[in-house]
N, C-alpha and C. Protein backbone atom coordinates (compact mmCIF):
# COMPACT_ATOMS: atom_id res chain seq x y z
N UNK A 1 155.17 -30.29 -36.66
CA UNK A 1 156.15 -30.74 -37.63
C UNK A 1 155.63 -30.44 -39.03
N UNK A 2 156.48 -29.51 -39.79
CA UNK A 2 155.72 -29.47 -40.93
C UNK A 2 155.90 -30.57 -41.98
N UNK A 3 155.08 -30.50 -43.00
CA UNK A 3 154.31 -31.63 -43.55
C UNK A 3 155.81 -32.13 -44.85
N UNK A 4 155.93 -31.59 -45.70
CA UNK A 4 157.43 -31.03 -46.55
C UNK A 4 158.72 -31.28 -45.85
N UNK A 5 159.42 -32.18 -45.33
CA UNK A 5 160.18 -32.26 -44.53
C UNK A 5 161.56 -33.04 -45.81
N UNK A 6 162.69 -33.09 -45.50
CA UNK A 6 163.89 -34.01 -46.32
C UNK A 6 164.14 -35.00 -45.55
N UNK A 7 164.42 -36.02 -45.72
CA UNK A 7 164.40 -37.40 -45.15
C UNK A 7 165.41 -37.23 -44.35
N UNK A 8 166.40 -36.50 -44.32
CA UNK A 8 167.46 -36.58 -43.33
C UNK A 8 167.26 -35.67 -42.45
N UNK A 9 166.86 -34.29 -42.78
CA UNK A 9 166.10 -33.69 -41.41
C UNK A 9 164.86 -34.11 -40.65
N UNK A 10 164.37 -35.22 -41.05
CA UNK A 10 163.26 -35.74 -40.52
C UNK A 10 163.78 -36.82 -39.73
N UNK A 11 164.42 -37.94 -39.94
CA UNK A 11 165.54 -38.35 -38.98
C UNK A 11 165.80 -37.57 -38.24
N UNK A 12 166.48 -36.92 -38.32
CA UNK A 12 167.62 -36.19 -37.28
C UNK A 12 166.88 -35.66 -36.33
N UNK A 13 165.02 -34.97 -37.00
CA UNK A 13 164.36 -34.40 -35.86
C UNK A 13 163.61 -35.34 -34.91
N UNK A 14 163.74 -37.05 -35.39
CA UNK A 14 163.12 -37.71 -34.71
C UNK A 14 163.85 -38.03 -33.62
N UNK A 15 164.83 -37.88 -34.14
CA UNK A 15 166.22 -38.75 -32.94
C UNK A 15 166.40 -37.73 -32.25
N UNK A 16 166.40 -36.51 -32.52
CA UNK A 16 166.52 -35.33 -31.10
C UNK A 16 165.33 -35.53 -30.61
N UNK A 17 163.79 -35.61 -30.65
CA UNK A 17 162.93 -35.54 -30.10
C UNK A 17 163.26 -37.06 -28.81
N UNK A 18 163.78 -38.14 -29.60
CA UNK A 18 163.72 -39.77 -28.22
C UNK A 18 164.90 -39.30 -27.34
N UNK A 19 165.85 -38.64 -28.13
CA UNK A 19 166.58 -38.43 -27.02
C UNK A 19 166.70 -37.44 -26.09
N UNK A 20 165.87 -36.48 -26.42
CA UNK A 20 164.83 -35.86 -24.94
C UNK A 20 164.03 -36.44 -24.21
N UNK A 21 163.14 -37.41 -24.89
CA UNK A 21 163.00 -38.30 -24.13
C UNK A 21 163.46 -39.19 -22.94
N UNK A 22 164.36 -39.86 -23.59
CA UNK A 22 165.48 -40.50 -22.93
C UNK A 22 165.97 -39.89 -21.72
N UNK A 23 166.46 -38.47 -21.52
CA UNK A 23 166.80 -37.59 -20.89
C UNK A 23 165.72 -37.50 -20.03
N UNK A 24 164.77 -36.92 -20.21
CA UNK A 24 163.43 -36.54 -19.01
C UNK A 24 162.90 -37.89 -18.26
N UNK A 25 162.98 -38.92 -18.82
CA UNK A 25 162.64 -39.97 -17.94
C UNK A 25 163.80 -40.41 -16.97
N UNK A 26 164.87 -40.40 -17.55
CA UNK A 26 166.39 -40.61 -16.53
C UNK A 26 166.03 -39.18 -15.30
N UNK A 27 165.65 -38.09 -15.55
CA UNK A 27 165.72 -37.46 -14.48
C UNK A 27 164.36 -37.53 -13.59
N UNK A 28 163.59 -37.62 -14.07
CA UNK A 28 162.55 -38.34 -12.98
C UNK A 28 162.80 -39.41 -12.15
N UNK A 29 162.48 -38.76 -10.37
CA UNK A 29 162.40 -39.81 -9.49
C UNK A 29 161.57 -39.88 -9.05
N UNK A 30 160.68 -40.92 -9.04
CA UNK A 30 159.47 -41.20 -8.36
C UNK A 30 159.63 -41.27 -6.87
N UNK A 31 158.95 -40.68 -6.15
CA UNK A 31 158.63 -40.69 -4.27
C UNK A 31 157.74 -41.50 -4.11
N UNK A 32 157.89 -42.35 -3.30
CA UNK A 32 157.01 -43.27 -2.73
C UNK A 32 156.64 -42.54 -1.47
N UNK A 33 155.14 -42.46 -0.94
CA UNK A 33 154.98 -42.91 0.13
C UNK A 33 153.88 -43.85 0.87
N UNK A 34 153.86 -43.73 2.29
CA UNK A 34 152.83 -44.77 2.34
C UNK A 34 152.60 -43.88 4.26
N UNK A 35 151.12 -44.34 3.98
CA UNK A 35 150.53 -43.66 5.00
C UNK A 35 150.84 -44.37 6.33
N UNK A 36 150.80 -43.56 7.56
CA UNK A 36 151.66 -43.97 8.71
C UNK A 36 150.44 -44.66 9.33
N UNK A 37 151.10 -45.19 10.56
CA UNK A 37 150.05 -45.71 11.78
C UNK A 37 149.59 -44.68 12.33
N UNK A 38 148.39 -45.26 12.78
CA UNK A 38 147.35 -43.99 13.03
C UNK A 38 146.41 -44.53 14.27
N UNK A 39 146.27 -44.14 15.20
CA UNK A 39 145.03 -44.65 15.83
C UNK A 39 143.50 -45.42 15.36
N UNK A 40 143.50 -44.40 14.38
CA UNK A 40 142.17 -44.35 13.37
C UNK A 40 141.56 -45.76 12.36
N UNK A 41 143.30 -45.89 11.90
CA UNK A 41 143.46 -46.77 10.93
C UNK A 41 143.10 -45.75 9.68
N UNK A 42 142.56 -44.90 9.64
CA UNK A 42 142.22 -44.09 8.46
C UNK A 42 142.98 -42.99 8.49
N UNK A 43 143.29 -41.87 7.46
CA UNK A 43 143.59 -40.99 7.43
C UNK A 43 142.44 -39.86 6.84
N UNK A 44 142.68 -38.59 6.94
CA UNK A 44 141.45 -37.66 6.00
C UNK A 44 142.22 -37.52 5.03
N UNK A 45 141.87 -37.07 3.47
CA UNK A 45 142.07 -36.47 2.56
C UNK A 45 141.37 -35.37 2.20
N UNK A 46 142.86 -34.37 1.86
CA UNK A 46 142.45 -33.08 1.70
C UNK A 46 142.23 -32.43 0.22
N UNK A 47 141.86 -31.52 0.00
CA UNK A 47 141.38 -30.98 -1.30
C UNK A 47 142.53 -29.97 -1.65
N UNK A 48 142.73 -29.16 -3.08
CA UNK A 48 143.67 -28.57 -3.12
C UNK A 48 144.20 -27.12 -2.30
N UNK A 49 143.38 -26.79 -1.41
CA UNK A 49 142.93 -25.85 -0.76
C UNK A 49 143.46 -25.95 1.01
N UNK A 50 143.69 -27.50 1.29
CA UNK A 50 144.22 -27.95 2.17
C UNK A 50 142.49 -28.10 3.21
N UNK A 51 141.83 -28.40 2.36
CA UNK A 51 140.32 -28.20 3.28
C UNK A 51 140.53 -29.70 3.62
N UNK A 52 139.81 -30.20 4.33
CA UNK A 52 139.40 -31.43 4.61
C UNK A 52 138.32 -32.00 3.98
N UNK A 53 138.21 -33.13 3.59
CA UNK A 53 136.87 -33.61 2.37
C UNK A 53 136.51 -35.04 3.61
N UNK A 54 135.66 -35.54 3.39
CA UNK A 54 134.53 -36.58 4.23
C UNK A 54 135.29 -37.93 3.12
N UNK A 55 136.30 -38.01 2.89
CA UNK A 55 137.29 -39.08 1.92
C UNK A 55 138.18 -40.12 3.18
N UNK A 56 138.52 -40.98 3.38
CA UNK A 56 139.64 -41.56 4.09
C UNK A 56 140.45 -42.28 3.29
N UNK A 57 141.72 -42.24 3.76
CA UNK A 57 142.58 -43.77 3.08
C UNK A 57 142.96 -44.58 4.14
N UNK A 58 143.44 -45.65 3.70
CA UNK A 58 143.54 -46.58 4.95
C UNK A 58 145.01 -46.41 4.63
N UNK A 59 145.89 -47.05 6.42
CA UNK A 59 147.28 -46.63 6.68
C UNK A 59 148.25 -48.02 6.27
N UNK A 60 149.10 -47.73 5.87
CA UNK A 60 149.91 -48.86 4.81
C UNK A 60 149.94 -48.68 3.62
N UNK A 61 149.03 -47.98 3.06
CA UNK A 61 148.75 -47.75 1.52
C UNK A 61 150.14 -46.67 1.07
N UNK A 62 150.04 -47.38 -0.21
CA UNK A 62 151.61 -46.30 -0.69
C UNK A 62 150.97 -45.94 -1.92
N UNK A 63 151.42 -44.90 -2.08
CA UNK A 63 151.15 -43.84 -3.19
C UNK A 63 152.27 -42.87 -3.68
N UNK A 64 152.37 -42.62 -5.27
CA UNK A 64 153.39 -42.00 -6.03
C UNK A 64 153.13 -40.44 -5.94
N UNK A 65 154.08 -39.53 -5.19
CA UNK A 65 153.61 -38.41 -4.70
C UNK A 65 154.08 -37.38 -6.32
N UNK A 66 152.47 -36.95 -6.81
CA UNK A 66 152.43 -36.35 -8.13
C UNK A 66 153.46 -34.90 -7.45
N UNK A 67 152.93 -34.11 -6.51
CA UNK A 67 153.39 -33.10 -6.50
C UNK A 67 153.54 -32.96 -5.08
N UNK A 68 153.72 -31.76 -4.30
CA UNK A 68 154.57 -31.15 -3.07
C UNK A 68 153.71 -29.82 -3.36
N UNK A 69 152.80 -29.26 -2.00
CA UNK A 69 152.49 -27.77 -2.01
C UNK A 69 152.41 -27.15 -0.68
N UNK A 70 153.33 -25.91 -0.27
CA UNK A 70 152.35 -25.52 1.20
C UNK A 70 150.78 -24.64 0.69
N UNK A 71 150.28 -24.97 1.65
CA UNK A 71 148.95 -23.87 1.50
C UNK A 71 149.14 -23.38 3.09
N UNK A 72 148.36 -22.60 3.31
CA UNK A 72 148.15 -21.86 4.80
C UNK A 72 148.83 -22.58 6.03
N UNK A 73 150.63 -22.73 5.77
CA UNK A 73 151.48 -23.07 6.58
C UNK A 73 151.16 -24.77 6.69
N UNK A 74 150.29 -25.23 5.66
CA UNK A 74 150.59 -26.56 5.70
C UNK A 74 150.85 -27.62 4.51
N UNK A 75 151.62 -28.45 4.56
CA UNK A 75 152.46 -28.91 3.89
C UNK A 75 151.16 -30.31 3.23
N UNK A 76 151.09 -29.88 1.93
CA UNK A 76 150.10 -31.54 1.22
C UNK A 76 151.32 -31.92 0.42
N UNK A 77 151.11 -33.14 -0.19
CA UNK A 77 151.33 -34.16 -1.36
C UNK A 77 150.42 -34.49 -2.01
N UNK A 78 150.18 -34.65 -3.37
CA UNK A 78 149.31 -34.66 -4.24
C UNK A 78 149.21 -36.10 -4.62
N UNK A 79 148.49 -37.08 -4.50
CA UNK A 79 148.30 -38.60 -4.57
C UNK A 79 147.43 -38.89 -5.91
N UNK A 80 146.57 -37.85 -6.62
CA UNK A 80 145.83 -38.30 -7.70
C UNK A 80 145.68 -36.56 -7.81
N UNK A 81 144.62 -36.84 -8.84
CA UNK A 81 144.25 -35.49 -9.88
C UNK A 81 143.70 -34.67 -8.60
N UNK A 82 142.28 -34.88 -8.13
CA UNK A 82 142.16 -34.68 -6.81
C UNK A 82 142.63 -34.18 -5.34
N UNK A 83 142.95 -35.38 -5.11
CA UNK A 83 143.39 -36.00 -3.71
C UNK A 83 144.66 -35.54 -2.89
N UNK A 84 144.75 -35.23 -1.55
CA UNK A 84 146.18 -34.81 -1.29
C UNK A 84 146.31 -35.00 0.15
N UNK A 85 147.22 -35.71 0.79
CA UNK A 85 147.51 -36.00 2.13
C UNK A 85 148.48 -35.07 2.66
N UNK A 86 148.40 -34.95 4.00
CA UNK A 86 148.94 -34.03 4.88
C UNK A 86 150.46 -34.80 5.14
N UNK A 87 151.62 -33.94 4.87
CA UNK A 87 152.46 -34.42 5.06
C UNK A 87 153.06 -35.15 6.19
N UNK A 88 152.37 -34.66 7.39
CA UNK A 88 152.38 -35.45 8.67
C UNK A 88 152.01 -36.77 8.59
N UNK A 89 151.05 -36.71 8.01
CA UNK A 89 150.57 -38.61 7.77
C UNK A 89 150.85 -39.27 6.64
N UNK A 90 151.71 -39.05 6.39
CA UNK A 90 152.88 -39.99 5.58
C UNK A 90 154.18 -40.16 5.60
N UNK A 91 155.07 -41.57 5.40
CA UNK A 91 156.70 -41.37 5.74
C UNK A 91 156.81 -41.89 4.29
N UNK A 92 157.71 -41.11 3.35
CA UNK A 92 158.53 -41.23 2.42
C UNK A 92 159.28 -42.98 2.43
N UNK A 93 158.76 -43.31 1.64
CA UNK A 93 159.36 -45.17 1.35
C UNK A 93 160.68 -45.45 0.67
């Protein structure tokens, strides 16, 4: 924003900027899910690569799915910066 602005285009650019705002949060829907029953009681967590990491979560736990990726014909959800569960072991809440 440059520094030299007129008070009424500076308004006007604030109020277009919230009401993009406004807009991008109305279209966001958050996915819930939560990890299924399992024999285990645990699940593995995978890396972005779809590798398997020495990580578990326990089953019941719900988590806000950041993102959706296939890798090598298999389907993750992205649970943190990190972290990503196999779409099989989770049901959408």
């Amino acid at each position: 924003m440059p520094y030299k602005l007129h008070h009424s285009l500076l308004q006007s650019w604030v109020l277009q900027k919230l009401l993009q705002l406004i807009l991008q949060s109305r279209r966001v829907t958050r996915s819930f899910f939560v990890v299924k029953d399992t024999k285990n009681q645990k699940v593995t967590v995978y890396n972005k690569n779809a590798k398997k990491t020495s990580k578990k979560v326990a089953m019941g736990s719900t988590y806000t799915a950041k993102a959706v990726k296939k890798v090598h014909s298999t389907k993750i959800v992205r649970i943190n910066k990190s972290q990503w569960l196999n779409t099989k072991d989770v049901v959408k809440d």
